[in-house]
Protein backbone atom coordinates (compact mmCIF):
# COMPACT_ATOMS: atom_id res chain seq x y z
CA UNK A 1 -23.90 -73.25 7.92
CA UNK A 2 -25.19 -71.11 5.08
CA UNK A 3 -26.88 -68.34 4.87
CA UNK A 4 -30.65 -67.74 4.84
CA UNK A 5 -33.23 -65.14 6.26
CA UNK A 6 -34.01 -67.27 8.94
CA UNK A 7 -30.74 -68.16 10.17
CA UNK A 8 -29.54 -64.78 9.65
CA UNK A 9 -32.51 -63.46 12.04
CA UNK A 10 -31.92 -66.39 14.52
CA UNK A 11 -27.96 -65.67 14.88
CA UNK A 12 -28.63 -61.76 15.73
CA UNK A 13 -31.47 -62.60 17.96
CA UNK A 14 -29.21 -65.06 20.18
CA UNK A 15 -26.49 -62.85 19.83
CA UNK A 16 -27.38 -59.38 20.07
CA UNK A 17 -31.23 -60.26 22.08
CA UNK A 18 -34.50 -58.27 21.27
CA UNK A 19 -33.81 -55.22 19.20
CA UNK A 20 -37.22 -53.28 20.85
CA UNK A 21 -38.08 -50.91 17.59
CA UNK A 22 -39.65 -48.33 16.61
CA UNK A 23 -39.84 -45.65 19.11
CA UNK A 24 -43.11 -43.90 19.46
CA UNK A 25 -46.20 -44.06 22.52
CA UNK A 26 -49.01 -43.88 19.63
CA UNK A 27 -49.63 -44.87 16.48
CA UNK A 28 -50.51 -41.63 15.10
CA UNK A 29 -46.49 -40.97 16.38
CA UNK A 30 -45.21 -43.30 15.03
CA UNK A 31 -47.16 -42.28 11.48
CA UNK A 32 -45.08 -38.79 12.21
CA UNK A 33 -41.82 -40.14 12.97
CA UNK A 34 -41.83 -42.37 9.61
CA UNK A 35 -42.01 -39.13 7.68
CA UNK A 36 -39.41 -37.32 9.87
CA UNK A 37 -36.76 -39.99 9.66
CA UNK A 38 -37.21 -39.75 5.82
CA UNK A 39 -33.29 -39.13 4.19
CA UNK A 40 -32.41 -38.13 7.60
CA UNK A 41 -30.53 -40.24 10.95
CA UNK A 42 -33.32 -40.74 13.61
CA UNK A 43 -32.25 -38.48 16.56
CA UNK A 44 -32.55 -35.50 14.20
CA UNK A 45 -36.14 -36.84 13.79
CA UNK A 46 -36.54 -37.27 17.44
CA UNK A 47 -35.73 -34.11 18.00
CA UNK A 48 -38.28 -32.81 15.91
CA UNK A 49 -40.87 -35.13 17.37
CA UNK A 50 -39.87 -33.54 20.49
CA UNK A 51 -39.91 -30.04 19.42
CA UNK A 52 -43.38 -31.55 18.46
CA UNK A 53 -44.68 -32.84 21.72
CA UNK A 54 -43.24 -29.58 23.39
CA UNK A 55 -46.15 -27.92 21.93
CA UNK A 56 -48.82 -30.19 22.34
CA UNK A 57 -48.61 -30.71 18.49
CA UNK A 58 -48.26 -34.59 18.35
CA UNK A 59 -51.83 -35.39 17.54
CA UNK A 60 -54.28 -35.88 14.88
CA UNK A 61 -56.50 -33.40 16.55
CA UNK A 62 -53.72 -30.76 17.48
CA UNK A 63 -52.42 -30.92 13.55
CA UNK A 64 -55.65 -30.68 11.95
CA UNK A 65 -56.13 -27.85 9.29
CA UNK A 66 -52.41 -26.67 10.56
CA UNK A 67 -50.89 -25.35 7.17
CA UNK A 68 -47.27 -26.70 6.42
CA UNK A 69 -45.79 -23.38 6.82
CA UNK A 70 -46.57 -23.66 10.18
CA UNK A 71 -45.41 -27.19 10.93
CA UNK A 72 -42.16 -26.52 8.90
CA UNK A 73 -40.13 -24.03 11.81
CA UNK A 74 -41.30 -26.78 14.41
CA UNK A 75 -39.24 -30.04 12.26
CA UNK A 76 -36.11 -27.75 11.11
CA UNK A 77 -33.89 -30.54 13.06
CA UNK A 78 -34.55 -32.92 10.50
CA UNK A 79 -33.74 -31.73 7.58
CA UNK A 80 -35.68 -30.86 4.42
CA UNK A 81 -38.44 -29.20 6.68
CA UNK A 82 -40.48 -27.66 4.68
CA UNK A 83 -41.25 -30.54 2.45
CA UNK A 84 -41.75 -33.21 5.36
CA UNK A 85 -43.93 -30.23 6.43
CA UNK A 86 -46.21 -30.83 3.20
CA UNK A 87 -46.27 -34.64 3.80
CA UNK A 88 -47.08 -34.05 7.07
CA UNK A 89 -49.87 -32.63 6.37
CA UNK A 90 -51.00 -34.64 3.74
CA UNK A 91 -50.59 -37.32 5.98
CA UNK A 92 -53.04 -35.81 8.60
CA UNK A 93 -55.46 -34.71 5.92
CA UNK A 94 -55.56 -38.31 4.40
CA UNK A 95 -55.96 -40.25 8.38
CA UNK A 96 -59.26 -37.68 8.35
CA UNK A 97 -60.89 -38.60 5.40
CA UNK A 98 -59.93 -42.29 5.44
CA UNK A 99 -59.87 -42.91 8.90
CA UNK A 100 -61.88 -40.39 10.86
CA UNK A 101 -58.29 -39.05 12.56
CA UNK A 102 -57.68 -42.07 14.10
CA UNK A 103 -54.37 -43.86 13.12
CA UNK A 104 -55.49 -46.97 15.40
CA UNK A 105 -58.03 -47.56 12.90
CA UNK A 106 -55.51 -48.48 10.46
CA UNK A 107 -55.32 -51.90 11.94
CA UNK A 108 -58.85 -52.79 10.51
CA UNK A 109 -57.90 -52.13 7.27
CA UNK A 110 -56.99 -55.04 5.10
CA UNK A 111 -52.78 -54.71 5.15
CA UNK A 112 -52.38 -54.22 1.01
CA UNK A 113 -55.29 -52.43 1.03
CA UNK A 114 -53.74 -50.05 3.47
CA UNK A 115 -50.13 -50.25 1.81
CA UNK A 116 -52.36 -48.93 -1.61
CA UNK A 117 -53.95 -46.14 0.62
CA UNK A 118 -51.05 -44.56 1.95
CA UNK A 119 -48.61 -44.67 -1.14
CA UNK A 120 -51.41 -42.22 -2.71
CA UNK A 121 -51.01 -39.95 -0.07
CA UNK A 122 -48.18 -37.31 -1.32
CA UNK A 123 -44.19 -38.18 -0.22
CA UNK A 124 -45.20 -41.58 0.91
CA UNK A 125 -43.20 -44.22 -0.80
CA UNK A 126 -42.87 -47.77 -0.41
CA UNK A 127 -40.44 -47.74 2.69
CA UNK A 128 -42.42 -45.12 4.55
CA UNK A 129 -45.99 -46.91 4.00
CA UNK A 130 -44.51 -50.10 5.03
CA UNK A 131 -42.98 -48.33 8.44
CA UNK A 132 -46.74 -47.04 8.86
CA UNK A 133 -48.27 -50.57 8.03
CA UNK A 134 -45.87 -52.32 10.65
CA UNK A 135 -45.13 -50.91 13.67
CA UNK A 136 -48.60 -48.37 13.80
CA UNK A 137 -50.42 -50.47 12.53
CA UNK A 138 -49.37 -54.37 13.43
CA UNK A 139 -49.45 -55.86 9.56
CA UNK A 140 -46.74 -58.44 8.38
CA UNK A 141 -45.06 -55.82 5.95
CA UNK A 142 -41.88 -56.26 5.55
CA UNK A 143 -39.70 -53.14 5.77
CA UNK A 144 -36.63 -52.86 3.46
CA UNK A 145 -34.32 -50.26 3.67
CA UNK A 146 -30.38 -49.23 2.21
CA UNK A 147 -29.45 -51.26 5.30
CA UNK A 148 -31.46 -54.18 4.22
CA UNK A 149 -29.62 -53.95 0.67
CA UNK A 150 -26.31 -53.02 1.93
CA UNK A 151 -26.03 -56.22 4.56
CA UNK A 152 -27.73 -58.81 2.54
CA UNK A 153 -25.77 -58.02 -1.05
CA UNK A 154 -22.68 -58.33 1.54
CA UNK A 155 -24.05 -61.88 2.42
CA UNK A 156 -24.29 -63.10 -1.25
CA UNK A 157 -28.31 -63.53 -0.71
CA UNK A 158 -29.23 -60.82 -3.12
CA UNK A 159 -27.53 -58.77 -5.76
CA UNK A 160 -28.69 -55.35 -4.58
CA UNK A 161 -30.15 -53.78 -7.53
CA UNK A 162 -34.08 -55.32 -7.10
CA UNK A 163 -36.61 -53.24 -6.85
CA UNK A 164 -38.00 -52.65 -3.14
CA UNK A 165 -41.32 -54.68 -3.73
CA UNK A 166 -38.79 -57.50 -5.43
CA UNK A 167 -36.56 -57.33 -1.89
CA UNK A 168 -40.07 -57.38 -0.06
CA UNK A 169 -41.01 -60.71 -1.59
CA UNK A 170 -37.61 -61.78 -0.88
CA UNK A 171 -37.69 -61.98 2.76
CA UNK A 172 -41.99 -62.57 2.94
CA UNK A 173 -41.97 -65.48 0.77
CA UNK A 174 -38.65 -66.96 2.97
CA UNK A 175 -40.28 -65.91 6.84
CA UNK A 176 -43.67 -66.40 8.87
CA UNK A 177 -45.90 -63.53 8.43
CA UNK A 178 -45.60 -62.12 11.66
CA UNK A 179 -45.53 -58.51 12.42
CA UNK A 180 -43.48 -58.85 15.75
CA UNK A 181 -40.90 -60.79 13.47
CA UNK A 182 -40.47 -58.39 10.75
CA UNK A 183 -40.22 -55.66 13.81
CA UNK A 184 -37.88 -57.05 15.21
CA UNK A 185 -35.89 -58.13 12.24
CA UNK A 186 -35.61 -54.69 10.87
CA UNK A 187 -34.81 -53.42 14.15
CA UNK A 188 -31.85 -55.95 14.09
CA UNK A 189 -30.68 -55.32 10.55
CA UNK A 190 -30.26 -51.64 11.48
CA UNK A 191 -28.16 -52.53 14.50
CA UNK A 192 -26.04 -54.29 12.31
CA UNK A 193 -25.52 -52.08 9.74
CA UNK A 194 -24.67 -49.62 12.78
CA UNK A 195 -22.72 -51.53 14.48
CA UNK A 196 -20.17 -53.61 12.17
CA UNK A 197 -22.10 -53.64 8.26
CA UNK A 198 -21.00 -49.94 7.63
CA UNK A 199 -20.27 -48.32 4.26
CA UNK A 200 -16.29 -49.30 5.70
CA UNK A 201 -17.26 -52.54 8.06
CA UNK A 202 -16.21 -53.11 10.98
CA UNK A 203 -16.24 -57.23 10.67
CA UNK A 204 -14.12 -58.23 13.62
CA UNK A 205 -16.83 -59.48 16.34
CA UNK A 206 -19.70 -59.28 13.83
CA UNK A 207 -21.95 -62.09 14.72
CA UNK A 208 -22.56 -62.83 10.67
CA UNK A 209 -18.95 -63.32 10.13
CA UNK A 210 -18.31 -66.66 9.71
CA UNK A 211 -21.66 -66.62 7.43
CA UNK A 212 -20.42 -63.57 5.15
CA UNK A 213 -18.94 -63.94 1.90
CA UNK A 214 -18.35 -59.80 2.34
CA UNK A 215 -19.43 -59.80 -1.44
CA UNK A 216 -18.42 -56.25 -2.59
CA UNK A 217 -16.18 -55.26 0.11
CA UNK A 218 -12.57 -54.38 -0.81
């Protein structure tokens, strides 16, 4: 059998079941925690999502004319504090004027449209707006990450060296648009690259084995 998106997605789906991704209760959280995880591994970003909550500081309302030097001893945990501090704040100050505070109200907007909207916003970049667009807001964006690149050069399906919007087409143009797809897909690639795909893999038990050419690997 060779390789595609889709039977890539359909072997870790039987194999590994419903990867259930990405943690947060709101939307506006989940806004936060896209930020946080930025460069960093996400339990240092849940800790600072707790350290967060703690203080009855994970809302629009609660951040609201907060200055970053304020929000930046709160996140220390993950890493680079004080500048997620200034793009958290930016990212509050742009869900007020656009969206009246309301991260919910992202879903109304048109997906590309939104995708435009928050790559203006300062420190949001391509990966981060599509995490945003996703899984707060429920648009068919796909999400590609070093994972994504890492575990799909391995496969011989791309060379690795695109450009994130080229990788993006990639996978859109080759699955339904369906945002509980890509959410789970992601969710799935991650495990993966966890799990066996690692910078040294681990390819005994991986359920892409007999599919991988292990392009790159030693």
């Amino acid at each position: 059998m060779a390789a595609s998106p889709r039977v890539v997605y359909r072997r870790l789906l039987r194999t590994r079941g419903p990867a259930g991704w990405w943690p947060g209760r709101t939307a506006f959280e989940v806004c936060i925690g896209a930020i946080l995880v930025q460069n960093t591994a996400w339990p240092n970003a849940a800790r600072a999502l707790r350290a967060l909550a703690s203080r009855r500081l994970l809302s629009h309302r609660a951040l609201r004319g907060r200055r970053a030097e304020a929000i930046a001893p709160i996140i220390r945990s993950c890493g680079t504090f004080n500048l997620k501090a200034r793009r958290v704040a930016a990212f509050v100050d742009f869900l007020e004027r656009r969206y009246g505070g309301r991260a919910e109200a992202m879903a109304r907007q048109e997906p590309m449209e939104l995708r435009r909207q928050l790559l203006e916003v300062p420190g949001i970049g391509p990966e981060t707006a599509d995490c945003m667009a996703l899984y707060a807001a429920g648009h068919p964006l796909f999400v590609v990450d070093a994972y994504t690149r890492r575990v799909f050069s391995r496969l011989g399906l791309i060379r690795g060296d695109e450009s994130y919007e080229e990788l993006q087409r990639f996978f859109m143009r080759r699955l339904p648009a369906d945002a509980s797809l890509f959410n789970d897909y992601h969710a799935q690639i991650v495990g993966l690259a966890k799990d066996h795909c690692r910078a040294r893999p681990v390819c005994t038990a991986c359920p892409l084995d007999d599919l991988c050419p292990k392009q790159g690997i030693q």
